[in-house]
N, C-alpha and C. Protein backbone atom coordinates (compact mmCIF):
# COMPACT_ATOMS: atom_id res chain seq x y z
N UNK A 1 118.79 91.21 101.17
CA UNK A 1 117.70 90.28 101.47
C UNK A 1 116.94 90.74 102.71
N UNK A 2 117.63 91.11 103.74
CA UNK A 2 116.85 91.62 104.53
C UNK A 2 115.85 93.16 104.91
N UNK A 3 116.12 93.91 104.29
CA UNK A 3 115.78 95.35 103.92
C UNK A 3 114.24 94.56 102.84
N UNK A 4 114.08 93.74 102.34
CA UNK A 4 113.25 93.56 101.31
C UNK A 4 112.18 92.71 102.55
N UNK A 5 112.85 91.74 103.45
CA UNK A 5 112.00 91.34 103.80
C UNK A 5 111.53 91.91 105.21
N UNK A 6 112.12 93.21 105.86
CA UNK A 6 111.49 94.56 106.27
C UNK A 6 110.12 95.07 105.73
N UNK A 7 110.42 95.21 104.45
CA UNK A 7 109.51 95.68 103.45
C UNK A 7 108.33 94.69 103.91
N UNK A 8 108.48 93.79 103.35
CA UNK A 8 107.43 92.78 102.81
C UNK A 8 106.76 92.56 104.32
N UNK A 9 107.78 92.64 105.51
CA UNK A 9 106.60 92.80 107.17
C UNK A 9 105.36 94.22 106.99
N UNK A 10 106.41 94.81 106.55
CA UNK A 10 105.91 96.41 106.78
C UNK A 10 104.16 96.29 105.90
N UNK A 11 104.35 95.58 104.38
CA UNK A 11 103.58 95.75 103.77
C UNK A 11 102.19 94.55 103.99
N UNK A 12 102.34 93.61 104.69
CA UNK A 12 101.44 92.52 105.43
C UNK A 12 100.82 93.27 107.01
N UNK A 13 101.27 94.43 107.29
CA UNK A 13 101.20 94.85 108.54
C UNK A 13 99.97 95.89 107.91
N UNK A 14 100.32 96.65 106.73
CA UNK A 14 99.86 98.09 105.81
C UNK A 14 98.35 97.24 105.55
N UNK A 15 98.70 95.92 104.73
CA UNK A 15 97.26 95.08 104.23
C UNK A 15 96.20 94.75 105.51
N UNK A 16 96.77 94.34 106.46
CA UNK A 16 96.32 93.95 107.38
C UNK A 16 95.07 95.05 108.08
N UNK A 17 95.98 96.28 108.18
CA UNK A 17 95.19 97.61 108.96
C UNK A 17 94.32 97.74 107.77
N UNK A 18 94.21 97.85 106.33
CA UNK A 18 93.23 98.24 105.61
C UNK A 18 92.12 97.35 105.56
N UNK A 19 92.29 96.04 105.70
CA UNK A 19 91.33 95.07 105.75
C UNK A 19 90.47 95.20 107.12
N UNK A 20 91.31 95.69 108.23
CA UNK A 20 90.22 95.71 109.18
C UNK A 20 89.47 96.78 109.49
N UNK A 21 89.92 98.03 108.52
CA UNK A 21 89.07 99.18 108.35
C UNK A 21 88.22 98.86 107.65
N UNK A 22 88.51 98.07 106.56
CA UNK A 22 86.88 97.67 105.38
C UNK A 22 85.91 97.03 106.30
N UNK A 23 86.54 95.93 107.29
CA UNK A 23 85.90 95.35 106.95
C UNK A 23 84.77 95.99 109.11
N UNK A 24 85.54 96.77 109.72
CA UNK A 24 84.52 97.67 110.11
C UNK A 24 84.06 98.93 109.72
N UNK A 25 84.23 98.98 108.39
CA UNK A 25 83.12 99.96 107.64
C UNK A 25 82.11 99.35 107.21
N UNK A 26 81.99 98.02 107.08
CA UNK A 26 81.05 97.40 106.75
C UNK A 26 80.65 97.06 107.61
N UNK A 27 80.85 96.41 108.48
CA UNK A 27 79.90 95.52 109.95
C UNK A 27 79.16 97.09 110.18
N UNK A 28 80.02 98.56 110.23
CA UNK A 28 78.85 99.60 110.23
C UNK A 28 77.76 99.53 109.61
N UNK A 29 77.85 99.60 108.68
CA UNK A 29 76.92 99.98 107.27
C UNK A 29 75.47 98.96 107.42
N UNK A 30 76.14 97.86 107.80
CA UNK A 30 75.11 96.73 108.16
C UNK A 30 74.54 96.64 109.45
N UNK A 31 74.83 97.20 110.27
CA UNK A 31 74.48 97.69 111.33
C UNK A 31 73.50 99.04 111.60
N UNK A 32 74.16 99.74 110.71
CA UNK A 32 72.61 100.83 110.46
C UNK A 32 71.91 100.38 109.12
């Protein structure tokens, strides 16, 4: 149980960093 819910930090941590790359690739994009 715990090794899974390692995982499941690890993978809310993984979502997290990609969402705030989208979402300053966009505030770029809209910015130029």
């Amino acid at each position: 149980m715990e090794p899974y819910q390692k995982h499941e930090k690890r993978l809310m941590i993984l979502m997290f960093i990609v969402g705030f790359i989208m979402l300053l690739a966009f505030l770029r994009r809209v910015w130029m």
